[in-house]
N, C-alpha and C. Protein backbone atom coordinates (compact mmCIF):
# COMPACT_ATOMS: atom_id res chain seq x y z
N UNK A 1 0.86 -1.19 0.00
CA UNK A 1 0.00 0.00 0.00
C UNK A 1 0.90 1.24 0.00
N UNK A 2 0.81 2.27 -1.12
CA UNK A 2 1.61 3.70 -0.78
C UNK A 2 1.48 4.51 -0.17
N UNK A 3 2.37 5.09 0.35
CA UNK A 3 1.91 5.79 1.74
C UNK A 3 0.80 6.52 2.46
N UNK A 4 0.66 7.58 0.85
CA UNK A 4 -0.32 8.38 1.12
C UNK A 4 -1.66 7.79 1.06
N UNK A 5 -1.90 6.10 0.67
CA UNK A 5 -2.90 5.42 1.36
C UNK A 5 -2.94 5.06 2.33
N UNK A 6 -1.93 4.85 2.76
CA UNK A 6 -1.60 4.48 4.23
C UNK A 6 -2.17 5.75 5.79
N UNK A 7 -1.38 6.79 4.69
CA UNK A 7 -1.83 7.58 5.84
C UNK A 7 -3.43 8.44 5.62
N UNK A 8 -4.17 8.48 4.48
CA UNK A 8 -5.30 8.74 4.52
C UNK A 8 -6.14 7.14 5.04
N UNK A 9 -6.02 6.71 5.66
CA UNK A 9 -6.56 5.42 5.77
C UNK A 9 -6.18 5.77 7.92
N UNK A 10 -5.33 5.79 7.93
CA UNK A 10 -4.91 6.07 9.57
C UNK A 10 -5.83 7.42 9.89
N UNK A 11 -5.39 8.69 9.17
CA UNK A 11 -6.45 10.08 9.47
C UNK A 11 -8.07 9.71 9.63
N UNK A 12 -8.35 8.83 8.93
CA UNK A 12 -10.25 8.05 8.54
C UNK A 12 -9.94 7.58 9.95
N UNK A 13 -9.56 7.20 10.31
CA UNK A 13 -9.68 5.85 11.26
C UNK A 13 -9.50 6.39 12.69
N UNK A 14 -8.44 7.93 12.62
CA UNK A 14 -8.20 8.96 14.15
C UNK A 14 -9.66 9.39 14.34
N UNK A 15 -9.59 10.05 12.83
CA UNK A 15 -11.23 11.25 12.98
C UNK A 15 -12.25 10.26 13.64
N UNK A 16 -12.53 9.01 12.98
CA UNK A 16 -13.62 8.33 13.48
C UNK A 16 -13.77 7.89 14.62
N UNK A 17 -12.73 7.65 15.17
CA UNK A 17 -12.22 7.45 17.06
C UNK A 17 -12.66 8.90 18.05
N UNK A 18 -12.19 9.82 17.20
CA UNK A 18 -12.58 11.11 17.89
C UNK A 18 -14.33 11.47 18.04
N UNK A 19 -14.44 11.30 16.47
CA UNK A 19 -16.35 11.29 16.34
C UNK A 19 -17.00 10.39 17.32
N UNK A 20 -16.24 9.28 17.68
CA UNK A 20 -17.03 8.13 18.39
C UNK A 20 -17.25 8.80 19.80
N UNK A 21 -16.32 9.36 20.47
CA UNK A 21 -16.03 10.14 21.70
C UNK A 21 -16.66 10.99 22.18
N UNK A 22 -16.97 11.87 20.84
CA UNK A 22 -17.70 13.25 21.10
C UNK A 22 -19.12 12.94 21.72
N UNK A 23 -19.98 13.96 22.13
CA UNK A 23 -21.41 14.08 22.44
C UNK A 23 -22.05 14.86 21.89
N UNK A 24 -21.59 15.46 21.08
CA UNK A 24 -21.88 15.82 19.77
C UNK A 24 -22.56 15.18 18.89
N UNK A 25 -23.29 15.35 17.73
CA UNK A 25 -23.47 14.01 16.70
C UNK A 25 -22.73 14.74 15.58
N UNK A 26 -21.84 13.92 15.53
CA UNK A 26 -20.66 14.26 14.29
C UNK A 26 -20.67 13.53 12.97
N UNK A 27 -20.90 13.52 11.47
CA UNK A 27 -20.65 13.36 10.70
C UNK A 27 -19.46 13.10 10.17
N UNK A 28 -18.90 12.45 9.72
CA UNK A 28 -17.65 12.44 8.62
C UNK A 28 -18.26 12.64 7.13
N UNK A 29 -17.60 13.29 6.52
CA UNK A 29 -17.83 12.85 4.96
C UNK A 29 -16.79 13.51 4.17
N UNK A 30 -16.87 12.86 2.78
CA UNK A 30 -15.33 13.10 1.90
C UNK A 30 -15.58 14.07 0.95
N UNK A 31 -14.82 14.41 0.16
CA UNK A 31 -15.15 14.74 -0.66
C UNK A 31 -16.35 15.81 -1.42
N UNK A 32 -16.31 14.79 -1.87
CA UNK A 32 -17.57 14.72 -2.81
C UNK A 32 -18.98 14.84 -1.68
N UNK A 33 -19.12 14.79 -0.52
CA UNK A 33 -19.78 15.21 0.53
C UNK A 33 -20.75 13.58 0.72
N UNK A 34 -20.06 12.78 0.60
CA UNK A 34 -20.19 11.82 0.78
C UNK A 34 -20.44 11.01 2.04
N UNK A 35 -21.27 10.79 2.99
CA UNK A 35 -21.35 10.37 4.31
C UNK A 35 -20.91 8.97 4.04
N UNK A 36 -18.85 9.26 5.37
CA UNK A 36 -18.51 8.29 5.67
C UNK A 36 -18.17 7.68 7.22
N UNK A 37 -19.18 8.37 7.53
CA UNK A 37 -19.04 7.99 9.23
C UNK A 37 -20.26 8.82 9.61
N UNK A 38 -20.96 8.00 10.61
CA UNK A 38 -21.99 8.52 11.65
C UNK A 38 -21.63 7.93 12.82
N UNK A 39 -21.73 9.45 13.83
CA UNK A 39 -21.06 8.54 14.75
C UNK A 39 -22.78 8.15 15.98
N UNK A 40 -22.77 7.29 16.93
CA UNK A 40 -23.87 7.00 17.50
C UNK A 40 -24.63 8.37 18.41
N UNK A 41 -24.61 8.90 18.33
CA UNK A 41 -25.38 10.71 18.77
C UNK A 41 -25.68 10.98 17.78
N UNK A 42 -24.86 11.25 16.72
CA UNK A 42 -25.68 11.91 15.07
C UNK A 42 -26.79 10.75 14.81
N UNK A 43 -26.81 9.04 14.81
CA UNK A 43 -27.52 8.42 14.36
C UNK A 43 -29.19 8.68 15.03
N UNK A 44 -28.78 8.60 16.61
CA UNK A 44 -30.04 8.55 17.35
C UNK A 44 -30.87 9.71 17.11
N UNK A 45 -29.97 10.94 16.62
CA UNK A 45 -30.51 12.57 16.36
C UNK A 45 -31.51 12.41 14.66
N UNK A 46 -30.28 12.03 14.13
CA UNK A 46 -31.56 12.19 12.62
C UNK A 46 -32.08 10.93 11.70
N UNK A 47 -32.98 10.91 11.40
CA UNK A 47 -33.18 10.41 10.60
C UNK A 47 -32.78 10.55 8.85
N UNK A 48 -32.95 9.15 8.06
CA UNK A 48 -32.10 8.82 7.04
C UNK A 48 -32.35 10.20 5.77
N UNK A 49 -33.90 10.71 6.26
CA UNK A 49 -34.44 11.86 5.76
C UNK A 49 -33.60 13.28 5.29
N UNK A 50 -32.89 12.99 6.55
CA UNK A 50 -31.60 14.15 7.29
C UNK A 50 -30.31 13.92 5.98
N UNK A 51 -30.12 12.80 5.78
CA UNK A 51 -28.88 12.52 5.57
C UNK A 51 -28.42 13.37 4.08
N UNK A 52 -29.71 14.34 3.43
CA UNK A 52 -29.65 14.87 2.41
C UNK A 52 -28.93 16.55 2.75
N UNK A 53 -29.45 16.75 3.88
CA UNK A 53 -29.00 18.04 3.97
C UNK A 53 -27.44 17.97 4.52
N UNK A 54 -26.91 17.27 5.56
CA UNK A 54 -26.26 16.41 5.81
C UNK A 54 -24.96 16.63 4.38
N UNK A 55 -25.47 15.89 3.90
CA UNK A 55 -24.70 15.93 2.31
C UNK A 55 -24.62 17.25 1.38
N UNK A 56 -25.63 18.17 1.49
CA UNK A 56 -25.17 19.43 1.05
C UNK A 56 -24.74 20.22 1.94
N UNK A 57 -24.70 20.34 3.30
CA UNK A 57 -23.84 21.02 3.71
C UNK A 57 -22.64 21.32 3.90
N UNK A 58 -21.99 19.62 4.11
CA UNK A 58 -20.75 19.21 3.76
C UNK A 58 -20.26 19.51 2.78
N UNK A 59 -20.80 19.51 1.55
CA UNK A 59 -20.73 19.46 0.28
C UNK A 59 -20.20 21.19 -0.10
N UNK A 60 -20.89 21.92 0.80
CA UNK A 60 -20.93 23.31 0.69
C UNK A 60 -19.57 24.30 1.26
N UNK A 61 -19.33 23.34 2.48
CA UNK A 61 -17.87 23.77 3.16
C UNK A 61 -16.72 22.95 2.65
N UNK A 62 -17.11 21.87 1.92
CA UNK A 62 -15.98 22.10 1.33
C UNK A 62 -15.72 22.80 0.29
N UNK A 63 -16.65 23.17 -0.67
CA UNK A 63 -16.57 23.79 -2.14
C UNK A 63 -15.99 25.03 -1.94
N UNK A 64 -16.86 25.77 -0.46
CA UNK A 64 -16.31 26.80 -0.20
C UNK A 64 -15.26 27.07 0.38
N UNK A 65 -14.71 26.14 1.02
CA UNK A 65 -13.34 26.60 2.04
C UNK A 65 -13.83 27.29 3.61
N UNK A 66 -15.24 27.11 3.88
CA UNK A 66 -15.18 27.66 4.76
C UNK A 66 -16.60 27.51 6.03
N UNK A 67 -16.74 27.82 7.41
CA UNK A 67 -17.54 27.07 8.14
C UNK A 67 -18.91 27.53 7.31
N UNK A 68 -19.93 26.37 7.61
CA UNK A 68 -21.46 26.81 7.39
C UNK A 68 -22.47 26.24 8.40
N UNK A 69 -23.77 26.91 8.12
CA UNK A 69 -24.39 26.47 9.26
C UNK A 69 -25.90 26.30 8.33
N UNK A 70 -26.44 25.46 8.71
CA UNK A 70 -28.11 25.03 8.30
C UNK A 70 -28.99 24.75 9.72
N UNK A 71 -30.29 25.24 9.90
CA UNK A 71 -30.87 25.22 10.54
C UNK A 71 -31.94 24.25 10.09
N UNK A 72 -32.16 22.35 10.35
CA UNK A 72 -33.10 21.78 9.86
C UNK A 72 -33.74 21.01 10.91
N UNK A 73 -34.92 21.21 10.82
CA UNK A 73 -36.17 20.60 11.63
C UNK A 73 -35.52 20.09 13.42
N UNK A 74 -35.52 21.44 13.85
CA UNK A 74 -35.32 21.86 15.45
C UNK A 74 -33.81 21.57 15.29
N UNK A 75 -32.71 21.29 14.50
CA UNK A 75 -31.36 20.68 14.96
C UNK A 75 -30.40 22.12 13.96
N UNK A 76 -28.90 21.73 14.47
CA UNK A 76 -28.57 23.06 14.05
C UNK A 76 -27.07 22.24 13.59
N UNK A 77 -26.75 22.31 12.31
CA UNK A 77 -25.83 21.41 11.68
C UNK A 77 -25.18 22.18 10.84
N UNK A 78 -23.34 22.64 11.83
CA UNK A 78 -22.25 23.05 11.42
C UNK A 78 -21.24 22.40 10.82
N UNK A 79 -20.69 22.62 9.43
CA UNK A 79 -19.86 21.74 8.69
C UNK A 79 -18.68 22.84 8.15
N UNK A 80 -17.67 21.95 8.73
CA UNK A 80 -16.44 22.74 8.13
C UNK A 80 -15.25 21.50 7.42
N UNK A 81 -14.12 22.15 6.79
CA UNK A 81 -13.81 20.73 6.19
C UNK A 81 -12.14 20.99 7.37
N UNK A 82 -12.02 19.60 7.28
CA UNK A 82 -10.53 19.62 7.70
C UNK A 82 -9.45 19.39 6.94
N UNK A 83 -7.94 19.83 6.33
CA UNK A 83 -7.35 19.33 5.54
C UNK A 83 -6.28 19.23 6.42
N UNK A 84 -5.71 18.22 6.68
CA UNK A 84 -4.28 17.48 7.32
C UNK A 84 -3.67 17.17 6.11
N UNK A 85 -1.90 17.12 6.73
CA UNK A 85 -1.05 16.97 5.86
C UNK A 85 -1.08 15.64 5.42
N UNK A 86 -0.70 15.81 4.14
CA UNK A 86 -0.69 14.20 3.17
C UNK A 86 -2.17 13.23 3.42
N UNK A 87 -3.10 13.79 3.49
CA UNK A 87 -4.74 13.42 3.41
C UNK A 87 -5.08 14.00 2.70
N UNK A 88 -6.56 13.38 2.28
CA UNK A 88 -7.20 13.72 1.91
C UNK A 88 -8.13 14.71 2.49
N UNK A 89 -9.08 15.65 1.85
CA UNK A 89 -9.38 16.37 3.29
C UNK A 89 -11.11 16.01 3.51
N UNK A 90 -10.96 16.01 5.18
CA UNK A 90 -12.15 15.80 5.12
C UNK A 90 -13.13 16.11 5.56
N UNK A 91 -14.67 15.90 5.68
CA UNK A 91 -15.48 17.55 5.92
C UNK A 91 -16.38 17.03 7.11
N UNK A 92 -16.53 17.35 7.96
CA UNK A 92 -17.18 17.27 9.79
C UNK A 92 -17.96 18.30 10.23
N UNK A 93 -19.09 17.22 9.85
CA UNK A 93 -20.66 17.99 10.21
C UNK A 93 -20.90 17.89 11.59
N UNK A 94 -21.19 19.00 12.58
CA UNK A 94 -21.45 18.80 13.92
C UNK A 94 -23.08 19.08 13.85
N UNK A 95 -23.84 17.91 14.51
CA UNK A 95 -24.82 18.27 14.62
C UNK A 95 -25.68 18.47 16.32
N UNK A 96 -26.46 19.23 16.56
CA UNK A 96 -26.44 19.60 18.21
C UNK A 96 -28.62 19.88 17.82
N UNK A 97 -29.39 19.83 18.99
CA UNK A 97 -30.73 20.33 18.79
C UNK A 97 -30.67 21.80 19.35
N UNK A 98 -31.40 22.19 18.46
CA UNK A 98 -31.32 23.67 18.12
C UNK A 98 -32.07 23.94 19.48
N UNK A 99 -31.64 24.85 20.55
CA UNK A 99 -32.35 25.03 22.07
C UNK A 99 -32.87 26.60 21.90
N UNK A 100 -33.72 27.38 22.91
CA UNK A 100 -34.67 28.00 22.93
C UNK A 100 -33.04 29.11 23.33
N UNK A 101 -33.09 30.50 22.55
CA UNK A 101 -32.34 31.19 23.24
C UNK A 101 -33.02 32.42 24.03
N UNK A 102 -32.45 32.96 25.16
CA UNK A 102 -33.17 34.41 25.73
C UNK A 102 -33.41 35.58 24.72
N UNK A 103 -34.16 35.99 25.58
CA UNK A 103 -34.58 37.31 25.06
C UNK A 103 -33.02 38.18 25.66
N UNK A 104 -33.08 39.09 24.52
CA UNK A 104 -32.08 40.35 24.82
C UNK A 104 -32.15 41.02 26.41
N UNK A 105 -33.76 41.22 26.19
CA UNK A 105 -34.81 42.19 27.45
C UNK A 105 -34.49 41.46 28.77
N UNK A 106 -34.56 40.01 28.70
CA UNK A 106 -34.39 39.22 29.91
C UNK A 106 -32.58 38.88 30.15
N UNK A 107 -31.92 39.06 29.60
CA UNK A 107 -30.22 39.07 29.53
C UNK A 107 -30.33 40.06 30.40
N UNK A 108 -30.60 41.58 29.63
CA UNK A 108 -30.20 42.59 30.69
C UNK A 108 -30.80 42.97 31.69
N UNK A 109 -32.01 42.76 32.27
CA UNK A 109 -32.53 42.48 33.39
C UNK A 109 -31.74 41.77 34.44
N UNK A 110 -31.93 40.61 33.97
CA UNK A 110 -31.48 39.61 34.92
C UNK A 110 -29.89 39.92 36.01
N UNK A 111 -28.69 40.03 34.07
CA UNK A 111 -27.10 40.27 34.21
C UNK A 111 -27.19 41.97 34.52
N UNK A 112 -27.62 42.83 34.10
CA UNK A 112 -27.32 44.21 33.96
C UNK A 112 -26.10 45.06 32.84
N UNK A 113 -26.52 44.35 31.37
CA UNK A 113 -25.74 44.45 30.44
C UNK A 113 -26.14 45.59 29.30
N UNK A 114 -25.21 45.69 29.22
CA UNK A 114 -25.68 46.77 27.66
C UNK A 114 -26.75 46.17 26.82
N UNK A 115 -27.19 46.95 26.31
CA UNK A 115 -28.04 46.43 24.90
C UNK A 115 -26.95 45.59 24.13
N UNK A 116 -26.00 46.27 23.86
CA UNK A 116 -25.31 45.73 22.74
C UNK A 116 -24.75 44.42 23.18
N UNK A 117 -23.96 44.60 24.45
CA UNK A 117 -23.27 42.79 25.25
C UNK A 117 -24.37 42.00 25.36
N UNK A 118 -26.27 42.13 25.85
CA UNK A 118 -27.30 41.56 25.59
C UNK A 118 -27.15 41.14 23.85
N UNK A 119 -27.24 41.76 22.89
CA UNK A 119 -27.10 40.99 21.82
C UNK A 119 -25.78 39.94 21.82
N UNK A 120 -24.77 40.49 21.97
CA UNK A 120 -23.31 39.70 22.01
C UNK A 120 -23.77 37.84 22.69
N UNK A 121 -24.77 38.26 23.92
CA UNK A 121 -24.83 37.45 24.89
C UNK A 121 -25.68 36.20 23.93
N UNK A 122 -26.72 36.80 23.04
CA UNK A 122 -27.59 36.15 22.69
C UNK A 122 -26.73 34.76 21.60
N UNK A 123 -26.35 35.97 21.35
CA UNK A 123 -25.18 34.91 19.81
C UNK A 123 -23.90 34.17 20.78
N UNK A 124 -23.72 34.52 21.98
CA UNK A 124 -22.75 33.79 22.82
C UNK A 124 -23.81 32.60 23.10
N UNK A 125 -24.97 32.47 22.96
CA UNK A 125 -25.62 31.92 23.64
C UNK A 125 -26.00 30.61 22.96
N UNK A 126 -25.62 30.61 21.36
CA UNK A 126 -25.88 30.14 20.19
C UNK A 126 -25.22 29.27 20.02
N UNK A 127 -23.72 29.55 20.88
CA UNK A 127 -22.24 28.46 20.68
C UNK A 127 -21.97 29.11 19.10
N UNK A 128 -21.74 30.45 19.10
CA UNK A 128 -21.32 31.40 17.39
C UNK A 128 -19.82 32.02 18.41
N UNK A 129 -19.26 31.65 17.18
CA UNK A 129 -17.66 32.35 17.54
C UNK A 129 -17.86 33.73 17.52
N UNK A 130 -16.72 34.35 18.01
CA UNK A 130 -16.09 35.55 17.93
C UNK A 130 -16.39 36.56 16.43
N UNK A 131 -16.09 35.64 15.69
CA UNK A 131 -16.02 36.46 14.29
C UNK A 131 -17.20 36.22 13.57
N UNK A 132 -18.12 35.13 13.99
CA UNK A 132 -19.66 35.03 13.81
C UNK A 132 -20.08 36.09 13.92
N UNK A 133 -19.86 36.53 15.44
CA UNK A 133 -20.79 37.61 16.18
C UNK A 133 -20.60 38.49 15.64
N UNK A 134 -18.88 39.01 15.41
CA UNK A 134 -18.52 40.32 14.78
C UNK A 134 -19.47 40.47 13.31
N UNK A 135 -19.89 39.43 12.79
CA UNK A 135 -19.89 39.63 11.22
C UNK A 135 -21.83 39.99 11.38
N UNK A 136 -22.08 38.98 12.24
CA UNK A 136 -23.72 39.02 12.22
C UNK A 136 -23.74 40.47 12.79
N UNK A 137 -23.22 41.29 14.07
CA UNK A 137 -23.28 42.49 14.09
C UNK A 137 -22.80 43.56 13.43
N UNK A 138 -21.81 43.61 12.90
CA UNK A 138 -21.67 43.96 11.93
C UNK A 138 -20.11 45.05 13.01
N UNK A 139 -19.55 44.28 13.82
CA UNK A 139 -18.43 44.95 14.82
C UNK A 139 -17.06 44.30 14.68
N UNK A 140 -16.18 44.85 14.92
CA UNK A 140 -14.74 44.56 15.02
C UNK A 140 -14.69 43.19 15.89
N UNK A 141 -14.17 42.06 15.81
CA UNK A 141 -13.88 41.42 16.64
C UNK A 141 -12.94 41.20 18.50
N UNK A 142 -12.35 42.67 18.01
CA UNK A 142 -11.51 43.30 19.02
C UNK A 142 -13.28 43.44 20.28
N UNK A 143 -14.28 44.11 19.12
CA UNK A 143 -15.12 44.55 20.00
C UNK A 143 -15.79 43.76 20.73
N UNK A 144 -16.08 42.37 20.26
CA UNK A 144 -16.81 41.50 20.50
C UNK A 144 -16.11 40.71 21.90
N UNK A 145 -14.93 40.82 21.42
CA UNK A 145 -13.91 39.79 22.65
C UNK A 145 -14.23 40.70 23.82
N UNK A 146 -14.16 41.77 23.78
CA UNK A 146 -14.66 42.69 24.90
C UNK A 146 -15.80 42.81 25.42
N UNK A 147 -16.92 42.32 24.75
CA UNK A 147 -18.01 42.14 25.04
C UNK A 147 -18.18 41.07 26.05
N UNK A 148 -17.30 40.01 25.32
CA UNK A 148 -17.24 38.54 26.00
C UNK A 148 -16.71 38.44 27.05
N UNK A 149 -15.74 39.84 27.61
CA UNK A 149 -14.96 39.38 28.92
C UNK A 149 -16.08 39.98 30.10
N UNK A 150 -16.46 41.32 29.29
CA UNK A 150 -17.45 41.93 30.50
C UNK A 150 -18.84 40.60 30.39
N UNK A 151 -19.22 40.17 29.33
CA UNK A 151 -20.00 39.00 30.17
C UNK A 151 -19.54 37.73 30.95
N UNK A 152 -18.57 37.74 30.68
CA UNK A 152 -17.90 36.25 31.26
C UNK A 152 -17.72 37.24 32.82
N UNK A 153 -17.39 38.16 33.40
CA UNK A 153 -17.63 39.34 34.52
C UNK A 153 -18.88 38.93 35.09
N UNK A 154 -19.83 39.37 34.21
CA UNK A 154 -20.93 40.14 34.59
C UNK A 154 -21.91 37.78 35.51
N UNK A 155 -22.14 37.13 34.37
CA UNK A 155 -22.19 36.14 34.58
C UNK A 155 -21.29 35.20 35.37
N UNK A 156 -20.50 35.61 36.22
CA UNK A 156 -19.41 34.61 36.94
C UNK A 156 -19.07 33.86 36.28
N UNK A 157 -18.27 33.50 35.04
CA UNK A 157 -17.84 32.09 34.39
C UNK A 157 -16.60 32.75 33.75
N UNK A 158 -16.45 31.65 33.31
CA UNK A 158 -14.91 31.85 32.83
C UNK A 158 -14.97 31.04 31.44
N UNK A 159 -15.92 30.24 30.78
CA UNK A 159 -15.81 29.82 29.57
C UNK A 159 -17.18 30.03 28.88
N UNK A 160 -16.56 29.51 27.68
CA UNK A 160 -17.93 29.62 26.63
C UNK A 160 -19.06 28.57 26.64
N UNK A 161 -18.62 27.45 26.99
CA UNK A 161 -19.54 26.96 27.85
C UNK A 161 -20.75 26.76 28.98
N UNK A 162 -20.08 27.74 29.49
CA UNK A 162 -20.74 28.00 31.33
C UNK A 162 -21.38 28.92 30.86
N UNK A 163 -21.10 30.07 29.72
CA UNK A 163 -22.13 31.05 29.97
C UNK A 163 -22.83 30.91 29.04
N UNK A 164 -22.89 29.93 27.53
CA UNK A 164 -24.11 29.89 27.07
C UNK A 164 -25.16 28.71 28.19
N UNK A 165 -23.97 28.10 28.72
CA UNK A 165 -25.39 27.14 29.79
C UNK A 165 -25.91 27.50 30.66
N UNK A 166 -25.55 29.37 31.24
CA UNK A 166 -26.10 29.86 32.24
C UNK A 166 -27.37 30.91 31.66
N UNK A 167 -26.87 31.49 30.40
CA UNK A 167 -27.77 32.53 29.30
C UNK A 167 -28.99 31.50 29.07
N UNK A 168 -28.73 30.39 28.80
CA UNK A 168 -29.98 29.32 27.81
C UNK A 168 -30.96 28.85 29.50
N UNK A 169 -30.37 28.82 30.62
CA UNK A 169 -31.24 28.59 31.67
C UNK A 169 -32.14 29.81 31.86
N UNK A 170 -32.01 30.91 31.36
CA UNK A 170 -33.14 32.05 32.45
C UNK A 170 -34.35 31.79 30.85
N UNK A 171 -33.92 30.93 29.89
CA UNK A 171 -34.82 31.23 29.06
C UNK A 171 -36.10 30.03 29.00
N UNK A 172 -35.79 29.06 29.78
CA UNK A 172 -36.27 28.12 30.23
C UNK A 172 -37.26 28.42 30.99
């Protein structure tokens, strides 16, 4: 076998160890947006129905080079591609159920935040990066990280974690 089968054959086989791990429901797929791995969270989450969008989204980050997001029937399915050296590259759909986010009005009530860190909070609240937020608001990312420290302040936490799981509880 030549190498570079060798080692796209080992990368298939890490990613899919990692997908298995996650709690996530993670996708693999190649190429051509080809589903080559489901891992058991993605299976129990969608049905075979799914497996179309699934395939164009993948399909979409890789064509494009870059993350995407689809919002289908309550679930929220991010695909970006990965390219490692001497692989092939390959494209990893995260899929998660799309949860209820707060109101802006009830953020700053509750925390005592700006309007604007209340929006920041909302899209913090989403699990949307830094440069998500900047782009959906239409702000510097410098600005946004600043947003994020006075809420990570204002909310007692220290990760991105803790404070979309503390933002998504008052909306409950």
């Amino acid at each position: 076998m030549p190498q570079d089968e060798r080692s796209n054959d080992i990368e298939l086989v890490l990613a899919k160890a990692v997908a298995d791990e996650s709690r996530d429901g993670i996708i693999l797929c190649d190429t051509n947006g080809t589903i080559v791995h489901v891992n058991a969270v993605a299976a129990a989450l969608l049905s075979g129905t799914h497996m179309s969008d699934v395939q164009r989204i993948s399909l979409s980050a890789m064509t494009l080079g870059e993350r995407q997001h689809a919002y289908v029937n309550g679930f929220v399915m991010t695909a970006r591609f990965l390219q490692l050296e001497n692989a092939d590259p390959i494209g990893i759909v995260t899929i998660r159920l799309r949860t209820l986010l707060p109101s802006e009005e009830s953020i700053r009530a509750k925390f005592g935040l700006s309007k604007r860190e209340a929006q920041v909070a909302v899209l913090l609240a989403d699990r949307q990066t830094d440069a998500e937020i900047a782009a959906a608001l239409g702000i510097s990312w410098h600005t946004v990280r600043s947003h994020v420290e006075r809420i990570f302040d204002a909310l007692h936490c220290h990760t991105r974690r803790d404070a979309a799981a503390k933002l998504k509880s008052i909306s409950e």
